[in-house]
N, C-alpha and C. Protein backbone atom coordinates (compact mmCIF):
# COMPACT_ATOMS: atom_id res chain seq x y z
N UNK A 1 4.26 -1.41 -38.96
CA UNK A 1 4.43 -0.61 -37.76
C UNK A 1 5.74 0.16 -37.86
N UNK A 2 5.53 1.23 -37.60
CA UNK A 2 6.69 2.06 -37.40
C UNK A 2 7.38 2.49 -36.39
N UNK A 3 8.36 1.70 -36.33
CA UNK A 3 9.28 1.83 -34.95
C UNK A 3 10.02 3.26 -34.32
N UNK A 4 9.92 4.07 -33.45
CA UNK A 4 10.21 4.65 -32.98
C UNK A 4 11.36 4.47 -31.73
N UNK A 5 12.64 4.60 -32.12
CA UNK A 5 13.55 3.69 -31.11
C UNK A 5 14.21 5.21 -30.53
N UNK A 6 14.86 5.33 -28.97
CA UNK A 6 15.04 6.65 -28.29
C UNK A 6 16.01 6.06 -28.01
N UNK A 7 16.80 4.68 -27.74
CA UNK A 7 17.84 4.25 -27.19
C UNK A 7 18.58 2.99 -27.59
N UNK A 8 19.81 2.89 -28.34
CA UNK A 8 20.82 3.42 -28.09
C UNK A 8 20.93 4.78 -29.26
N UNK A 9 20.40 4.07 -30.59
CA UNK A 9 20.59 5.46 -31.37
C UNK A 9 19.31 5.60 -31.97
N UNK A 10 18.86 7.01 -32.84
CA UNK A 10 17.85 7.07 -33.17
C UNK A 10 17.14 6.81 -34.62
N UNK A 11 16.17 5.97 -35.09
CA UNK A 11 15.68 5.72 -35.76
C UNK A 11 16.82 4.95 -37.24
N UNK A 12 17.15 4.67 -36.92
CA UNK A 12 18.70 4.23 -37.75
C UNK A 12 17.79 2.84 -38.70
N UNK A 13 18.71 2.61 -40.07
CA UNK A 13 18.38 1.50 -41.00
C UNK A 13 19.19 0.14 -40.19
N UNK A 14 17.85 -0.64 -40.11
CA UNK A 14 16.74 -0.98 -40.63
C UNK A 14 15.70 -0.64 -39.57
N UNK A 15 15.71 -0.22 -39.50
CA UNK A 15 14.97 0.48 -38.14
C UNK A 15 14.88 0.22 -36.81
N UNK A 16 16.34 -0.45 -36.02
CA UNK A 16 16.28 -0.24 -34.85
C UNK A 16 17.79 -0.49 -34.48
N UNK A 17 18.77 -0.57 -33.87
CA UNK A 17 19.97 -1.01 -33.61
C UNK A 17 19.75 -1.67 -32.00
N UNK A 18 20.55 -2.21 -32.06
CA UNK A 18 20.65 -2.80 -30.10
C UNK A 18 21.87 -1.95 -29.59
N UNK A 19 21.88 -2.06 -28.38
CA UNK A 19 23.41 -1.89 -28.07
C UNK A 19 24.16 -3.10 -27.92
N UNK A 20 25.22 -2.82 -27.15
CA UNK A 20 26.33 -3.81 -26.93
C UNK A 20 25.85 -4.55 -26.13
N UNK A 21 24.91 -4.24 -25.31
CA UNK A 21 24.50 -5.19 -24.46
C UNK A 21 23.01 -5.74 -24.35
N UNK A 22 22.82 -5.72 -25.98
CA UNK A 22 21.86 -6.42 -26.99
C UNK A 22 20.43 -5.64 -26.02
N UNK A 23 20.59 -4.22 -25.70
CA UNK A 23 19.47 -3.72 -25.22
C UNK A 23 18.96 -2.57 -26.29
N UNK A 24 17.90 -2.04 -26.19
CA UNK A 24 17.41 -0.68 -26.91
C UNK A 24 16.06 -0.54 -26.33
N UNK A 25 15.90 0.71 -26.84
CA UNK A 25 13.87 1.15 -26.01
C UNK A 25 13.72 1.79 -27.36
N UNK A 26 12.00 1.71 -27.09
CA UNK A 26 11.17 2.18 -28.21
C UNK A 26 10.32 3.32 -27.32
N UNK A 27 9.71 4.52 -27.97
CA UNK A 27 8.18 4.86 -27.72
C UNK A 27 7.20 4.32 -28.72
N UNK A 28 6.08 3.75 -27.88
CA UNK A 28 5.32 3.21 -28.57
C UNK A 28 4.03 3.52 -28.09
N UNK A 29 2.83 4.29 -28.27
CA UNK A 29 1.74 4.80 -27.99
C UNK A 29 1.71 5.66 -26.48
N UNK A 30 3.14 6.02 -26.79
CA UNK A 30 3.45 7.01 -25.73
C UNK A 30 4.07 6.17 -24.14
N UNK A 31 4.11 5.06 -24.20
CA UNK A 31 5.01 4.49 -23.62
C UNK A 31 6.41 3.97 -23.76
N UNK A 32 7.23 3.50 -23.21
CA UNK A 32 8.66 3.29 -23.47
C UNK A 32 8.84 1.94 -22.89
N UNK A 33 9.42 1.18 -24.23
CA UNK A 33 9.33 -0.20 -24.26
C UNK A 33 10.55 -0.34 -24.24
N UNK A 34 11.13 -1.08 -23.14
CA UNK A 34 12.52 -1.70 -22.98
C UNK A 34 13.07 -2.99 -23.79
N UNK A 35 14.14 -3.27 -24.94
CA UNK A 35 13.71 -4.57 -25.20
C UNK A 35 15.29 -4.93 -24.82
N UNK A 36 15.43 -5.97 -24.56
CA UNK A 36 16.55 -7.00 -24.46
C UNK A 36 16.46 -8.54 -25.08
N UNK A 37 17.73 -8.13 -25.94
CA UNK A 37 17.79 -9.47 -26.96
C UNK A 37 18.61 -10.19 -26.64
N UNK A 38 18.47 -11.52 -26.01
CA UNK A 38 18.89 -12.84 -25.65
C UNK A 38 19.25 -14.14 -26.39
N UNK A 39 20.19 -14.75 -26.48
CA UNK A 39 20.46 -16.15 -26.67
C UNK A 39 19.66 -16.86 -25.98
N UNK A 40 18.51 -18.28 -26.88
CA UNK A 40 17.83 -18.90 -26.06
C UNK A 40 18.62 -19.40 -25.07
N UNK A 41 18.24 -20.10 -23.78
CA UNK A 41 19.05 -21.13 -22.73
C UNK A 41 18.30 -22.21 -22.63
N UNK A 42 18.48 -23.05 -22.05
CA UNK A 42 17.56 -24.03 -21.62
C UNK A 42 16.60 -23.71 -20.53
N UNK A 43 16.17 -22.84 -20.19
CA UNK A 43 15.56 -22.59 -19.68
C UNK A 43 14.19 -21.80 -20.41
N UNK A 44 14.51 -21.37 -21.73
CA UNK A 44 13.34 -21.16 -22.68
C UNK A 44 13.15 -22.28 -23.05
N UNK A 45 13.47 -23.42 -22.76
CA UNK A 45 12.57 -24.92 -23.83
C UNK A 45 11.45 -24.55 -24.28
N UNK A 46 10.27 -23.96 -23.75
CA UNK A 46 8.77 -24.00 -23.86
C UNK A 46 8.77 -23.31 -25.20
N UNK A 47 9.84 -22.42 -25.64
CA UNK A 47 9.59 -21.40 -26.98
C UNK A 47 10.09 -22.43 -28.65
N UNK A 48 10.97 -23.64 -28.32
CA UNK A 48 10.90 -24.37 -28.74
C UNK A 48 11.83 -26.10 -28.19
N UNK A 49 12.04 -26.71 -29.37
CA UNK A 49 12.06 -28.01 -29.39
C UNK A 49 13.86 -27.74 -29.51
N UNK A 50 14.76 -28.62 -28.66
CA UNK A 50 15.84 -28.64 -28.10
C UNK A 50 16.74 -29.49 -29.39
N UNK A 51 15.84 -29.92 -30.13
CA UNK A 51 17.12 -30.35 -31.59
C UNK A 51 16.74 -29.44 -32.56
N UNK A 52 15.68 -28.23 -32.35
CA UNK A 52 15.48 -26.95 -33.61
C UNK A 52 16.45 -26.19 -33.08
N UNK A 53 17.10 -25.89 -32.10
CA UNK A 53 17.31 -24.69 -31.37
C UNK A 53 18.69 -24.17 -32.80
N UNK A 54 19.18 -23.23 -32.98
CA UNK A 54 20.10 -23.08 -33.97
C UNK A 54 21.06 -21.91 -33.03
N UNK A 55 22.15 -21.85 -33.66
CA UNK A 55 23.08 -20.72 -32.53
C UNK A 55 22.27 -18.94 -32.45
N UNK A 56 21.82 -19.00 -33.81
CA UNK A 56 21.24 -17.68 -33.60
C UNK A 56 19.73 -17.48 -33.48
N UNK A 57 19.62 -18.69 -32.75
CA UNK A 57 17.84 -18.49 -31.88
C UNK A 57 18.32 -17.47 -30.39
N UNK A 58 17.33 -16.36 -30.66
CA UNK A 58 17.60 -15.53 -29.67
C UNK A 58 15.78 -15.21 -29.16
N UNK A 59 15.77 -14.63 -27.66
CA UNK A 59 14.48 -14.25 -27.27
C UNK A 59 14.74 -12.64 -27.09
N UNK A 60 13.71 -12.06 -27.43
CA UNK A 60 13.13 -10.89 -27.75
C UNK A 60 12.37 -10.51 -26.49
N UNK A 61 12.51 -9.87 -25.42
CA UNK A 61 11.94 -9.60 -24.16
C UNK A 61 11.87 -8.04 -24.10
N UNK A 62 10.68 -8.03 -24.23
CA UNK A 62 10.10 -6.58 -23.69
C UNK A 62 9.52 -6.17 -22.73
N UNK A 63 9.64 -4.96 -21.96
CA UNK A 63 8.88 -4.54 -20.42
C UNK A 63 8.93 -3.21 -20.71
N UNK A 64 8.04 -2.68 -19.96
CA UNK A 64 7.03 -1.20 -19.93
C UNK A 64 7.43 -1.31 -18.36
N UNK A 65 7.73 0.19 -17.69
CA UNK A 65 8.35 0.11 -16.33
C UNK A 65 7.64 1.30 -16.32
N UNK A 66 7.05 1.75 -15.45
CA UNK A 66 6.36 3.14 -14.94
C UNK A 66 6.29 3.33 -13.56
N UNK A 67 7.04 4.20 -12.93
CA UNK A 67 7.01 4.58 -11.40
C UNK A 67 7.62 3.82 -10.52
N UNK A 68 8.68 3.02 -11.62
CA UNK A 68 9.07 1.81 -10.56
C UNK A 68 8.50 0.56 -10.60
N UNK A 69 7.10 0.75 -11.34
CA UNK A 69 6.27 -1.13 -11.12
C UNK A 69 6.34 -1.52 -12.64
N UNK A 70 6.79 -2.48 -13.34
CA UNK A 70 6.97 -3.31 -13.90
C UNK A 70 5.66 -3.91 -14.35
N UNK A 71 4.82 -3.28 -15.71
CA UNK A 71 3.20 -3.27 -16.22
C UNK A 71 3.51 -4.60 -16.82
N UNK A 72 4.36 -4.73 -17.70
CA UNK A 72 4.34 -5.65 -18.70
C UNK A 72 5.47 -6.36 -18.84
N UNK A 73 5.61 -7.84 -19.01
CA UNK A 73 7.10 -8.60 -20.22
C UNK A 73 6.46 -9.42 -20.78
N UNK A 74 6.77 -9.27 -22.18
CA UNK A 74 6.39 -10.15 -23.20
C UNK A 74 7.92 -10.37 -23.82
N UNK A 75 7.93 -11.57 -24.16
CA UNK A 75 9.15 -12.14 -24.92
C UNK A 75 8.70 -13.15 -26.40
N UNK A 76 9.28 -12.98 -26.94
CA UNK A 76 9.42 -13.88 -28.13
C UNK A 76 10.70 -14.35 -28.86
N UNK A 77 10.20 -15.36 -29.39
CA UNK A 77 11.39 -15.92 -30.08
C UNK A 77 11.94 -15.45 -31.44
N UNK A 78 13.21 -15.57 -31.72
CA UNK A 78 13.45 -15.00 -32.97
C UNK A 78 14.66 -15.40 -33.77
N UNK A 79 15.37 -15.03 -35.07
CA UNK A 79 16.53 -15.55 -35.44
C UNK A 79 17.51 -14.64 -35.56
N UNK A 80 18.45 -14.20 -34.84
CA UNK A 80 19.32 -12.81 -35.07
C UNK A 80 20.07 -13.19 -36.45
N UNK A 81 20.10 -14.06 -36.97
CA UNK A 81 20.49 -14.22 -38.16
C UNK A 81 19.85 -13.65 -39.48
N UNK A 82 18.31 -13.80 -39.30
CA UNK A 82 17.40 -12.61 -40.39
C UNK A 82 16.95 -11.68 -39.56
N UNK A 83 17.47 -10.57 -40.30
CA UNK A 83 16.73 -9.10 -39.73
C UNK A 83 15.26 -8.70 -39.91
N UNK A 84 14.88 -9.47 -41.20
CA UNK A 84 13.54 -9.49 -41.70
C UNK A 84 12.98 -10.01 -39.84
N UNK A 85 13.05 -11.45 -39.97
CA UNK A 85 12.40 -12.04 -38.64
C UNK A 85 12.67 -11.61 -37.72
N UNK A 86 13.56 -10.90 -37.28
CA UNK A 86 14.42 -10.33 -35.85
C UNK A 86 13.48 -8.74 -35.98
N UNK A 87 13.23 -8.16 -36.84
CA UNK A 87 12.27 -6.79 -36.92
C UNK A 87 11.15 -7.10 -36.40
N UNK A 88 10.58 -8.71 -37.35
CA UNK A 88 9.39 -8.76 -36.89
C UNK A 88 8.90 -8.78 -35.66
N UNK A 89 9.76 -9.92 -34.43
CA UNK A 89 9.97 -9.95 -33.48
C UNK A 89 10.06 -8.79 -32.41
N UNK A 90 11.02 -8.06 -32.75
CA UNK A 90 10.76 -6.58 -32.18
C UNK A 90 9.39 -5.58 -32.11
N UNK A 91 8.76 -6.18 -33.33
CA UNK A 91 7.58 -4.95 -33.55
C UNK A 91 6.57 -5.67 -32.79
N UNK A 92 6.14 -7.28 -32.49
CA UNK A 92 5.21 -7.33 -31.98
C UNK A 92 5.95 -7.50 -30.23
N UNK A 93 6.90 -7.80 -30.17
CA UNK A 93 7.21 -7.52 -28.61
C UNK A 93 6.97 -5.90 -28.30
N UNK A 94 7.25 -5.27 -29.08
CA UNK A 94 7.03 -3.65 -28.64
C UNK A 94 5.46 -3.69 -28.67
N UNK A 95 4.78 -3.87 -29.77
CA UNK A 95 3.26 -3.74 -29.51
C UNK A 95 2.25 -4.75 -28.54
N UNK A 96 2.73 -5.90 -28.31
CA UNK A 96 2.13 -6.74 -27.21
C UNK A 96 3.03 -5.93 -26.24
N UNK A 97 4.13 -5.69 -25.55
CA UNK A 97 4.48 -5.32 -24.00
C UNK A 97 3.57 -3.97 -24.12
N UNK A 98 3.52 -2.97 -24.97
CA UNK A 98 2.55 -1.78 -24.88
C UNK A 98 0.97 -2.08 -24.62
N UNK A 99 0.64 -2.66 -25.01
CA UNK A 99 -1.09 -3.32 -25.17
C UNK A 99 -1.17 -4.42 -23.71
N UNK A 100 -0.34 -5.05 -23.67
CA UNK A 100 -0.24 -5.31 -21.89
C UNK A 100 -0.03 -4.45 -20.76
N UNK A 101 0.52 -3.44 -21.14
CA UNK A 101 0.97 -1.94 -20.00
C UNK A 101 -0.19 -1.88 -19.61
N UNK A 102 -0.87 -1.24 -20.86
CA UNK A 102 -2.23 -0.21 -20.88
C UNK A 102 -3.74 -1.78 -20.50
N UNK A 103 -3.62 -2.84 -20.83
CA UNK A 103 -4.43 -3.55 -20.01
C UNK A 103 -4.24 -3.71 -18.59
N UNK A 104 -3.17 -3.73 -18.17
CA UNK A 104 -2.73 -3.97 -16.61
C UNK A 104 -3.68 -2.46 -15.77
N UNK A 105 -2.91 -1.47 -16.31
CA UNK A 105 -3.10 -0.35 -15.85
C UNK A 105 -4.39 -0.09 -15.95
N UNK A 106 -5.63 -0.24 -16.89
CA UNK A 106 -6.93 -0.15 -16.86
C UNK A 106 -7.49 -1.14 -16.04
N UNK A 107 -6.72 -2.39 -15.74
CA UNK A 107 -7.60 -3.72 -14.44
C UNK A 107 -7.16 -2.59 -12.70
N UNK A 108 -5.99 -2.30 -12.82
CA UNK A 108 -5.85 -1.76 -11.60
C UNK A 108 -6.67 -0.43 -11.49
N UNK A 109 -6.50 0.26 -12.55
CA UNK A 109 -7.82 1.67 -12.21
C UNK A 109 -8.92 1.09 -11.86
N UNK A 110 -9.43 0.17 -12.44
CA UNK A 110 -10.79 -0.92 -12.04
C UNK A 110 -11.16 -1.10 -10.75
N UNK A 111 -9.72 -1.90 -10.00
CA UNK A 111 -9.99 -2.26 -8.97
C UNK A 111 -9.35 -1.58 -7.96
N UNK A 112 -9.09 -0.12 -8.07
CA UNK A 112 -8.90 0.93 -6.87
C UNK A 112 -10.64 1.39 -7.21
N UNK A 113 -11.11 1.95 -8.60
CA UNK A 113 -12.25 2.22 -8.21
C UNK A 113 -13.93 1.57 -7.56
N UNK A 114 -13.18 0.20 -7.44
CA UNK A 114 -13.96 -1.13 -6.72
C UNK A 114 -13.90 -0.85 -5.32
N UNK A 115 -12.25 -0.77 -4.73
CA UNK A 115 -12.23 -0.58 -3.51
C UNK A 115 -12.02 0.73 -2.63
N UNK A 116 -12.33 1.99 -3.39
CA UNK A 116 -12.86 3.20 -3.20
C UNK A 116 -14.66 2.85 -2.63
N UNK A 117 -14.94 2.22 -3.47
CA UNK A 117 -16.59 2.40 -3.66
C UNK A 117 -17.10 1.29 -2.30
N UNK A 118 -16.30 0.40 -2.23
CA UNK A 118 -16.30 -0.52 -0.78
C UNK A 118 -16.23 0.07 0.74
N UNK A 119 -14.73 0.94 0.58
CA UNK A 119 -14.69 1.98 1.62
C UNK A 119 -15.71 3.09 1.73
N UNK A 120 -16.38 3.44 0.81
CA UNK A 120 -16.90 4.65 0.85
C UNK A 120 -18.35 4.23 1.57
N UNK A 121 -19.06 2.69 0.78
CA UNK A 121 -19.63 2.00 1.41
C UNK A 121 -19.94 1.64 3.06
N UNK A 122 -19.02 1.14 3.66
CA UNK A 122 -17.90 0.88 4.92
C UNK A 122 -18.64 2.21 5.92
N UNK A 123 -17.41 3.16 5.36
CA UNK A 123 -17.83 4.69 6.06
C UNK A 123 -19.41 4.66 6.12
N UNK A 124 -20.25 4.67 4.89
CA UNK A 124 -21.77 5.54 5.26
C UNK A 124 -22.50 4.37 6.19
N UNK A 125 -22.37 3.03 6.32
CA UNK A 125 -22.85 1.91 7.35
C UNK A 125 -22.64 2.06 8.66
N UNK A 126 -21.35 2.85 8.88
CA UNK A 126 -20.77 2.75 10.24
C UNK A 126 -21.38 3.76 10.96
């Protein structure tokens, strides 16, 4: 996958930089994927086991934001210590938070055109 990064800098080796405040965005099938890279806490236990944890276990959190509503966060785990694994991490948080946007957004077109067809229903009864 080929990363397309718009923020902090562009397309840079190895193909993505963070900023200082371990943030950056991607376009990714024409959406814009926010990612923020985290130090696990104890409060990720569920991503793993509390005597694996190593200093540079970090989570990988991505969100798709459109109009203000918040489609998608997907997070994963990762090692900021390999860039190899820390890329990988990035590419499927960018492609799962994108592929969750665009599922969210096709259930809600769904179900406005459910409750269009209810009202419209409604009206011709009355």
């Amino acid at each position: 996958m080929e990363l397309k990064q718009v923020h902090p800098n562009l397309s840079l080796d190895p193909g993505f930089r963070l900023g200082l405040d371990g943030r950056c965005r991607f376009r990714h099938e024409g959406l814009l994927v926010d990612i923020h890279v985290r130090q696990l806490t104890d409060q990720d236990t569920p991503w793993y086991r509390e005597d694996e944890c190593g200093p540079d276990d970090v989570l990988v959190i991505g969100t798709v934001t459109e109009c203000g509503v918040e489609l998608a966060r997907v997070e994963w785990p990762s090692d900021f210590g390999d860039p190899y694994v820390l890329r990988e991490a990035v590419e499927r948080t960018v492609s799962g938070a994108a592929g969750a946007a665009r599922a969210k957004v096709a259930a809600l077109v769904e179900r406005l055109a459910a409750i269009e067809r209810f009202a419209h229903l409604a009206e011709t009864t009355d």
